[in-house]
N, C-alpha and C. Protein backbone atom coordinates (compact mmCIF):
# COMPACT_ATOMS: atom_id res chain seq x y z
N UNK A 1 19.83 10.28 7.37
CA UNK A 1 19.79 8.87 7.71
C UNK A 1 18.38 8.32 7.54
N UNK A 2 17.31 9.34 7.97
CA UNK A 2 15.73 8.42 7.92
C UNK A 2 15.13 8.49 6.42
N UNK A 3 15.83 9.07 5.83
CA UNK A 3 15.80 9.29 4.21
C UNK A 3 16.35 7.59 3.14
N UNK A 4 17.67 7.74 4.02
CA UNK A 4 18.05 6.63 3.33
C UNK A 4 17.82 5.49 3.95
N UNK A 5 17.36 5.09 4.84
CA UNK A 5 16.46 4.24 5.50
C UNK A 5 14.80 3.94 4.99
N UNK A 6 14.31 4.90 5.04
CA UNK A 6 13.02 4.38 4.08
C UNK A 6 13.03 4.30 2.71
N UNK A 7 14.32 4.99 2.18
CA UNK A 7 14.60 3.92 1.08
C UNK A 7 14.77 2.98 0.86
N UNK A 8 15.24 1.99 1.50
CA UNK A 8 16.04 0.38 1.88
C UNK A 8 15.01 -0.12 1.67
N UNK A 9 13.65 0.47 3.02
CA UNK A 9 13.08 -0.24 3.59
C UNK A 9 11.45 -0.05 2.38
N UNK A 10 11.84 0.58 1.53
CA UNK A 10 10.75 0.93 0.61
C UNK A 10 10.88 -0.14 -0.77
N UNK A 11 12.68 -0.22 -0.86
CA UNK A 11 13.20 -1.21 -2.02
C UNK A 11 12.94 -2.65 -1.17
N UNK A 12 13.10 -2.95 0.14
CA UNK A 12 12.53 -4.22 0.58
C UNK A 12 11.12 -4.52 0.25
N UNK A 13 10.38 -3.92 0.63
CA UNK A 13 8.73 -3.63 0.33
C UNK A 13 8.42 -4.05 -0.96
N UNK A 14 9.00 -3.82 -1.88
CA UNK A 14 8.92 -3.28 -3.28
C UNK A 14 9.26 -5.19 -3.81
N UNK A 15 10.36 -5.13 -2.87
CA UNK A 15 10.81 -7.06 -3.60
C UNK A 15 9.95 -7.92 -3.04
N UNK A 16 9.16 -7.53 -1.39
CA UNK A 16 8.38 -8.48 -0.79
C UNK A 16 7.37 -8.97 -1.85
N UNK A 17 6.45 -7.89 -2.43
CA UNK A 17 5.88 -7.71 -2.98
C UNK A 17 5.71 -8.69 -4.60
N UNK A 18 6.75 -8.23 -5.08
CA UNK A 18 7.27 -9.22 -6.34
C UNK A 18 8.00 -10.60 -5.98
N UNK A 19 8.96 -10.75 -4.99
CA UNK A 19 9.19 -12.78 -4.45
C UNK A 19 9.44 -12.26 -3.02
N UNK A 20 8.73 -12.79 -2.60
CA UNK A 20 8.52 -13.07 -0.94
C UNK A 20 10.33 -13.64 -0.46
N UNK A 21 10.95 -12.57 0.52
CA UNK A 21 12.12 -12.65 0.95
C UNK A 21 12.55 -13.65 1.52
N UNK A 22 11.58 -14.51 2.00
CA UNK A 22 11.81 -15.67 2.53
C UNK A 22 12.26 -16.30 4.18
N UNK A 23 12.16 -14.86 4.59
CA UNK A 23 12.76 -14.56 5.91
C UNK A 23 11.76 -15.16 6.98
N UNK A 24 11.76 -15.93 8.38
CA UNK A 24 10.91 -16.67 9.03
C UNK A 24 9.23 -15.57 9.33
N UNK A 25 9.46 -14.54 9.13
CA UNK A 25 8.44 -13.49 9.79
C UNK A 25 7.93 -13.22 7.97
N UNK A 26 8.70 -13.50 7.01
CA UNK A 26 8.39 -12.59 5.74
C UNK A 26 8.23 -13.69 5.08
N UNK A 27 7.28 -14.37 4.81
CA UNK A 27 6.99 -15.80 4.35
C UNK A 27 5.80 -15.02 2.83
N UNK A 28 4.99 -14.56 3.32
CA UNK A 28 4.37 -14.22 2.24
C UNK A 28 3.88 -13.34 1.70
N UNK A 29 3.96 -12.85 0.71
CA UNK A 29 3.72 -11.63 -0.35
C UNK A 29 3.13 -10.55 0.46
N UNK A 30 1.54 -10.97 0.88
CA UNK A 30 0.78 -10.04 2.22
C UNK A 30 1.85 -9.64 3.58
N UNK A 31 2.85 -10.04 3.51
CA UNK A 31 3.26 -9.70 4.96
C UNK A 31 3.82 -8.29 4.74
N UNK A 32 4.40 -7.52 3.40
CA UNK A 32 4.55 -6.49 3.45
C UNK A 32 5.15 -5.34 4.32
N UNK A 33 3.36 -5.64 4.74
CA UNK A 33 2.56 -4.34 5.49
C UNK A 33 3.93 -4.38 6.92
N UNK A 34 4.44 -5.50 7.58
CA UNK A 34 5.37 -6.06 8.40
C UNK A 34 6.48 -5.23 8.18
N UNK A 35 7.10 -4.66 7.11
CA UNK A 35 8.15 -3.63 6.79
C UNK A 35 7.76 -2.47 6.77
N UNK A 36 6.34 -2.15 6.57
CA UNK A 36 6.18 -0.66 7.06
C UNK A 36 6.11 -0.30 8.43
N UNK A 37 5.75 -1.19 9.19
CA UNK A 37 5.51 -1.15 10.35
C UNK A 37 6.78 -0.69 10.84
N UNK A 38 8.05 -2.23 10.59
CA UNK A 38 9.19 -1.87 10.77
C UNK A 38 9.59 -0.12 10.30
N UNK A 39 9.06 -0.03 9.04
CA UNK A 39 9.66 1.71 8.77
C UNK A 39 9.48 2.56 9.49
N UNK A 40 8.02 2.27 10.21
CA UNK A 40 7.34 3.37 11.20
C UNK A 40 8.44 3.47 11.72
N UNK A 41 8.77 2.41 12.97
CA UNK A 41 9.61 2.62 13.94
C UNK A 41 10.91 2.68 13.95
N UNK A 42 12.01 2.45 12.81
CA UNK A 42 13.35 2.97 13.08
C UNK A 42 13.31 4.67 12.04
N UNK A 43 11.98 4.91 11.55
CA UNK A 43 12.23 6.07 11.12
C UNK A 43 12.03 7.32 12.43
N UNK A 44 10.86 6.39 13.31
CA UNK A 44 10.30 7.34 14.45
C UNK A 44 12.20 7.24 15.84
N UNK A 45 12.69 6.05 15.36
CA UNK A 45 14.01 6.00 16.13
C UNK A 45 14.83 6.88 15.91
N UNK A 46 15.16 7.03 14.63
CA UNK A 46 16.13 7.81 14.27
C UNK A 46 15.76 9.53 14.32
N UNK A 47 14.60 9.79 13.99
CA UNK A 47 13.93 11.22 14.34
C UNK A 47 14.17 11.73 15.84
N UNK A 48 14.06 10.43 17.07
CA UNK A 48 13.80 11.01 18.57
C UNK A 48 15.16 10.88 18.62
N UNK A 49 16.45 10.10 18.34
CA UNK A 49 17.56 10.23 18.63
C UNK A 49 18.57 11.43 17.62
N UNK A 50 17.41 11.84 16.80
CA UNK A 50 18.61 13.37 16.05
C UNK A 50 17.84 14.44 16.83
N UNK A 51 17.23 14.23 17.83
CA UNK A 51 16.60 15.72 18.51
C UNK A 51 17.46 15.22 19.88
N UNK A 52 17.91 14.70 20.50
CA UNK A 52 18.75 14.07 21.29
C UNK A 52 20.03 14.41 21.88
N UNK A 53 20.41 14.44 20.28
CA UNK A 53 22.18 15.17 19.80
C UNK A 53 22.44 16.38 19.65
């Protein structure tokens, strides 16, 4: 799951980058860095909830 999740979130990155998504928080090209952040944390989510199970 955190595999195919920072994929998504790597192909989002990847379009921010080339046209800004347009989203109220993702306005411009520099905001990026805003989806890794996001990656940090549902990758660090999904890691503490498969040690969990």
């Amino acid at each position: 799951m955190s595999k195919f999740l920072a994929l998504v979130i790597l192909a989002m990155m990847i379009i921010q980058l080339i046209k800004p998504l347009g989203w109220p928080w993702l306005k411009k090209r520099r905001d990026f860095w805003k989806l890794a952040v996001l990656a940090l944390a549902a990758i660090s989510l999904t890691a503490v909830m498969g040690h969990w199970h």
